[in-house]
Protein backbone atom coordinates (compact mmCIF):
# COMPACT_ATOMS: atom_id res chain seq x y z
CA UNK A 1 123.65 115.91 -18.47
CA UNK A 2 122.81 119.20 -20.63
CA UNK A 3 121.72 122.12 -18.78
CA UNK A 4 117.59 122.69 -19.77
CA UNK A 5 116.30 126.29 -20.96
CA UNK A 6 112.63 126.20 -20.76
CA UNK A 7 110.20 128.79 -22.35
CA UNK A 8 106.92 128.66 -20.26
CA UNK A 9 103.85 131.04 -22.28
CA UNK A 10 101.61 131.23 -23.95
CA UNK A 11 100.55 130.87 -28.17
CA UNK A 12 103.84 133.10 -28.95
CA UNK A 13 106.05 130.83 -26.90
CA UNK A 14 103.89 127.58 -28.27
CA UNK A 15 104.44 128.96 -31.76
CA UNK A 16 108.41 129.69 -31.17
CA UNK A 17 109.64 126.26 -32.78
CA UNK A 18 107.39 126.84 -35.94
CA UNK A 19 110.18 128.05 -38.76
CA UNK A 20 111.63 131.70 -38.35
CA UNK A 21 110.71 131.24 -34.38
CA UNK A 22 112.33 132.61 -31.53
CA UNK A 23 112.86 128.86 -29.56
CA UNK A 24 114.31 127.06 -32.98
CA UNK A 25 116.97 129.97 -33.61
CA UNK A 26 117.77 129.11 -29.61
CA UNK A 27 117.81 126.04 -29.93
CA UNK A 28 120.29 125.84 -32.88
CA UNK A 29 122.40 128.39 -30.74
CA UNK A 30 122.93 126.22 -28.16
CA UNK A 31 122.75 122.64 -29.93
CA UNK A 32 124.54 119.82 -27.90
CA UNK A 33 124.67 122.20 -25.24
CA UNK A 34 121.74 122.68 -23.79
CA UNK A 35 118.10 121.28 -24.53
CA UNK A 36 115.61 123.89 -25.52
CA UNK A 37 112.07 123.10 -24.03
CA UNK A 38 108.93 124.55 -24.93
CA UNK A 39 106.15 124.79 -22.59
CA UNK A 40 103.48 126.79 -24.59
CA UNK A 41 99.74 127.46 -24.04
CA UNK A 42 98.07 128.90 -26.58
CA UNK A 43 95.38 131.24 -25.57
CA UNK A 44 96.44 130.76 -22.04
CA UNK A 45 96.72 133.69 -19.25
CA UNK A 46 98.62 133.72 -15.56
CA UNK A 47 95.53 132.80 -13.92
CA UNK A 48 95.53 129.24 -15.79
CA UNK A 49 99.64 129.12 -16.23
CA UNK A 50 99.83 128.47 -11.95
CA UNK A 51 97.27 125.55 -12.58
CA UNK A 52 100.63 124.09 -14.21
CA UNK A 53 103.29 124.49 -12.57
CA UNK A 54 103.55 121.61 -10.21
CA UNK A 55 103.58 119.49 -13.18
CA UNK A 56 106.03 121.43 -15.34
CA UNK A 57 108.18 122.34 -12.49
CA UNK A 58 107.85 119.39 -9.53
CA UNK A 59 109.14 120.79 -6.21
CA UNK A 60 112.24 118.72 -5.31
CA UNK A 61 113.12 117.34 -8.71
CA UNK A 62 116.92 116.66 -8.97
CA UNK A 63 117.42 117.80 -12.13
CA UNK A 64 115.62 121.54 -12.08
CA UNK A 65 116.36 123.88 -15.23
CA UNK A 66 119.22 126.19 -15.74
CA UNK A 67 116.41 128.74 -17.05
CA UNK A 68 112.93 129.57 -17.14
CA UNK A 69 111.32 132.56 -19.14
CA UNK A 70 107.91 133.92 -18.39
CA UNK A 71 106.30 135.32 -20.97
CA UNK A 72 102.29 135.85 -20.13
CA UNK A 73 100.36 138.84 -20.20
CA UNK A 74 98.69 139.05 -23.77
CA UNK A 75 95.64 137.37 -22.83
CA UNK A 76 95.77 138.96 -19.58
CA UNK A 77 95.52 142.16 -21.08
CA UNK A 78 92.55 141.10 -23.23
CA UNK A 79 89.73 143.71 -22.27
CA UNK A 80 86.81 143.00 -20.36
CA UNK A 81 83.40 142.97 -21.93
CA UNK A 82 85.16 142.32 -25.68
CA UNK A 83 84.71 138.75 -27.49
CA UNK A 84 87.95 137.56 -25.68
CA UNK A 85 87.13 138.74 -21.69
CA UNK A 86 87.38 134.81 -21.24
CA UNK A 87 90.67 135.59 -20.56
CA UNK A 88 90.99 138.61 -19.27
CA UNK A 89 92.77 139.16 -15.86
CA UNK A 90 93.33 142.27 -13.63
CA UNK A 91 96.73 143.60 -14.09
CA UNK A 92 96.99 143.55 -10.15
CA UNK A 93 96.22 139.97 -10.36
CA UNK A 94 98.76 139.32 -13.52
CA UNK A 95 101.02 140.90 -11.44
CA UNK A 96 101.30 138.75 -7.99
CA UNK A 97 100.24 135.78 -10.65
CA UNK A 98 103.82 136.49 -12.20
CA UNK A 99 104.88 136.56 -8.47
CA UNK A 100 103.94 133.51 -7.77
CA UNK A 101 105.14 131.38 -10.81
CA UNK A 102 109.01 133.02 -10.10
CA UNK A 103 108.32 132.12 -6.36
CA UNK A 104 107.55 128.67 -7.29
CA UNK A 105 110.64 128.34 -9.82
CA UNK A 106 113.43 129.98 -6.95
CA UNK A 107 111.76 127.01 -4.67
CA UNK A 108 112.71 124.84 -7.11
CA UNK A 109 116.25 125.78 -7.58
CA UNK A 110 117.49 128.86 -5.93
CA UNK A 111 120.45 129.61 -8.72
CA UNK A 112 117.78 129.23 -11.82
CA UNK A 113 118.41 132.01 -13.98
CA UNK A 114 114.35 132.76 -14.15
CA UNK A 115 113.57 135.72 -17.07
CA UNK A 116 110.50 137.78 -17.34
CA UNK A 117 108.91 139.29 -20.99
CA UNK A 118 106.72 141.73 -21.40
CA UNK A 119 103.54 141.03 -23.73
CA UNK A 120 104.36 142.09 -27.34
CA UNK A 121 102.55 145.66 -28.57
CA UNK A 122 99.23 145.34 -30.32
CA UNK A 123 98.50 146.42 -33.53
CA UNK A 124 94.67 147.22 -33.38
CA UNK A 125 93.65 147.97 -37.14
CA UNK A 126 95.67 144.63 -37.19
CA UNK A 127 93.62 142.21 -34.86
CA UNK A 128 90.18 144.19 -36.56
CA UNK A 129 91.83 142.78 -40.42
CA UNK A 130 92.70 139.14 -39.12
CA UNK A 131 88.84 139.03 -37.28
CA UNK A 132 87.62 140.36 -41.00
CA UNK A 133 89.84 137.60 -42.63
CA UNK A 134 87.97 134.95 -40.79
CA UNK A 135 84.61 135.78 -39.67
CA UNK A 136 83.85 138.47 -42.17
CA UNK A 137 80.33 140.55 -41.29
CA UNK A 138 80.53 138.60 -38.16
CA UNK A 139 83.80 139.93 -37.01
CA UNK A 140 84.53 141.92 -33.86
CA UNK A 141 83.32 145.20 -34.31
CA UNK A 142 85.93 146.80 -31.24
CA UNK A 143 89.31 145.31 -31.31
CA UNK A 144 89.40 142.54 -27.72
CA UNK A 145 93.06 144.18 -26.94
CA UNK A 146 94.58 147.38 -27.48
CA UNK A 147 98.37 148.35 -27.24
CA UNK A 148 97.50 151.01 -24.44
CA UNK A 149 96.23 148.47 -22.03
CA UNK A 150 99.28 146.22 -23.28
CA UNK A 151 101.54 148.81 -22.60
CA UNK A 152 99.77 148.85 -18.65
CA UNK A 153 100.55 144.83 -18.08
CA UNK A 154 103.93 145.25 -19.72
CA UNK A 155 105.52 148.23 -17.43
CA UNK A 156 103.87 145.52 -14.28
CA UNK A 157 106.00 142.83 -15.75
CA UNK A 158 109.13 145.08 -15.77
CA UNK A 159 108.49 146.77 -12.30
CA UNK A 160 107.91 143.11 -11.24
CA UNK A 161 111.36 142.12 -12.50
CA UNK A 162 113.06 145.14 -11.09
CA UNK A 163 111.62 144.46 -7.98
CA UNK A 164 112.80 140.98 -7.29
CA UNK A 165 116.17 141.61 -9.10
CA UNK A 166 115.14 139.65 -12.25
CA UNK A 167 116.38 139.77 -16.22
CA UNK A 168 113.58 141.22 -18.40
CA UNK A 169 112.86 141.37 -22.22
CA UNK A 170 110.31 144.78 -22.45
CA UNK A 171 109.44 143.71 -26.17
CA UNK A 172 106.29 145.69 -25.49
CA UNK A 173 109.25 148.71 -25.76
CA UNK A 174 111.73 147.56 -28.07
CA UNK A 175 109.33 146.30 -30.73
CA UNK A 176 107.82 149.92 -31.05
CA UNK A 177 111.45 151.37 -31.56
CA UNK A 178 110.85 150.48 -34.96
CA UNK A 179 109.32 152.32 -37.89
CA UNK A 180 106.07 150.10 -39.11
CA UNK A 181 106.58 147.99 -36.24
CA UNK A 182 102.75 147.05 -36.52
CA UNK A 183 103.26 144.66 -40.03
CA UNK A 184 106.89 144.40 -39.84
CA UNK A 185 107.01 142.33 -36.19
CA UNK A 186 103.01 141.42 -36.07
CA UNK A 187 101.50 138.80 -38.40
CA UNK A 188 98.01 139.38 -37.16
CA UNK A 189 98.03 142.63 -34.58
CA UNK A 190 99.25 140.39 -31.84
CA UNK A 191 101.50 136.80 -32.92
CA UNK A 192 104.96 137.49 -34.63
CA UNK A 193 106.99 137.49 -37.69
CA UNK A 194 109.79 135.85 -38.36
CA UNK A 195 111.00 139.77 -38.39
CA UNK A 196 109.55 139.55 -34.56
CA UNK A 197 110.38 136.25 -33.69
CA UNK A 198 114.37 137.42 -34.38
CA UNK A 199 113.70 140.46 -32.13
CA UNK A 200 113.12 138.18 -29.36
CA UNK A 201 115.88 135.76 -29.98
CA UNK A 202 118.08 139.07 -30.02
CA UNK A 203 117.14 139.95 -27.19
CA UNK A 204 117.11 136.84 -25.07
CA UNK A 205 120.72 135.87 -26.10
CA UNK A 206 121.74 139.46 -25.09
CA UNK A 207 119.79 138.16 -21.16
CA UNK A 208 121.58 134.71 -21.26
CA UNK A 209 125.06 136.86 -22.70
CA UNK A 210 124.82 138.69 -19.33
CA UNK A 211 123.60 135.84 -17.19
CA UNK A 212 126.79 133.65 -17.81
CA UNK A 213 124.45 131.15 -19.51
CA UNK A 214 125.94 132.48 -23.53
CA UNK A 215 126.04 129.48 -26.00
CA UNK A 216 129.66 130.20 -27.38
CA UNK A 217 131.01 129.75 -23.81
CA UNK A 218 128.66 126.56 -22.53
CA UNK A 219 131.11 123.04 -23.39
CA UNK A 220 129.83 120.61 -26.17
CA UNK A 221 127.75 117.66 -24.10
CA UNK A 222 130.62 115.31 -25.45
CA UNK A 223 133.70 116.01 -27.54
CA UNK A 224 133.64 117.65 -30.84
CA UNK A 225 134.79 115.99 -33.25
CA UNK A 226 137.75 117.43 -33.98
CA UNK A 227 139.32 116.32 -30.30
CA UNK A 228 138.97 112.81 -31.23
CA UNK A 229 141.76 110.81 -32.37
CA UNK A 230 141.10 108.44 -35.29
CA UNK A 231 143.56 106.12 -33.63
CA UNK A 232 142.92 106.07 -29.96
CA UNK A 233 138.74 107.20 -29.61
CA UNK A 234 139.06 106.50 -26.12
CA UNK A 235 140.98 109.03 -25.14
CA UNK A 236 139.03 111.85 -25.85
CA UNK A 237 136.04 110.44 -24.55
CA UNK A 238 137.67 109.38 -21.21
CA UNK A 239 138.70 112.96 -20.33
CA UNK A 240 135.16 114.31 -20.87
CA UNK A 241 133.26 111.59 -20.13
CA UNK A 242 135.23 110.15 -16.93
């Protein structure tokens, strides 16, 4: 059976399989060896995301993933008393929420490779023109997030993952390496580019590189085709398949 790779989030990990996205260039990376699964709640925070994960994630399952990746904390990090503090959460909370979810994954299989990501940075003037865009004179007056607070649930994600020994992708960081990071890696102050989307695929294959879990050195699920004999079929498929 193929080794899983889940991606457990929220709209950015939903919208990884759209074209350009960070969980289809995965997924071709590590075609018929591994299954790529996408576990994405748009507009969802930690809070919610525990709500889940008996039913993504069943304690005693046989067949647990290889890896998980976390990656919450944008709508955490939306600010209280703005048009989105539906979904605000403490970054205290966020923290021992992200706690939890890797406690519940390790209980699930102690040798999962489990990976933490930091929210992406927000491009303010960004969120105010996509609010414009669709609600006009009605629009948000006060952007709902800001990339300061961002920056505040990020470094808890990576202090998190430092404490308990964990992988980490701090995009909140490496995105704003960049020159014009704001349009070149944000579509809308906050979702990604196909620019962005290839920033995270960078960086997770450089995690799973590390981990032991690269692509290039995972077998084929059956043979390749150039193992098989056009004569005697069977004999390729008996070694792997025995």
């Amino acid at each position: 059976m193929r080794p899983q790779i889940v991606l457990f989030g929220d709209s950015i990990t939903e919208q990884s399989f759209r074209s350009g996205g960070w969980g289809t260039a995965l997924a071709d990376s590590y075609s018929r060896k591994a299954d790529v699964l996408v576990r994405g709640y748009g507009g969802y925070n930690t809070r919610w995301a525990l709500f889940l994960l008996h039913h993504l994630f069943p304690l005693g399952s046989a067949n647990s993933p290889a890896a998980v990746t976390i990656f919450f904390g944008a709508n955490d990090a939306a600010l209280s008393g703005r048009t989105s503090e539906r979904q605000h959460v403490p970054v205290e909370e966020y923290k021992e929420n992200l706690r939890k979810i890797v406690h519940h994954l390790k209980q699930c299989s102690s040798a999962m490779l489990v990976v933490l990501i930091t929210p992406p940075p927000i491009d303010e003037g960004g969120r105010m023109e996509y609010a414009r865009s669709l609600y006009g004179d009605k629009a948000m007056k006060e952007p709902e997030r800001t990339n300061e607070v961002a920056g505040v649930y990020a470094k808890n994600c990576v202090d998190l993952a430092k404490e308990l020994g964990l992988p980490f992708v701090d995009l909140w960081s490496k995105m704003q390496e960049a020159e014009g990071w704001q349009k070149k890696f944000l579509n809308d102050g906050l979702h990604l580019t196909p620019e962005g989307n290839s920033i995270v695929f960078q960086e997770m294959q450089r995690v799973f590189n590390k981990a032991g879990l690269s692509a290039e050195e995972l077998p084929y699920d059956f043979p390749h085709h150039s193992e098989i004999d056009g004569k005697n079929p069977r004999k390729a498929f008996r070694i792997q398949c025995s």
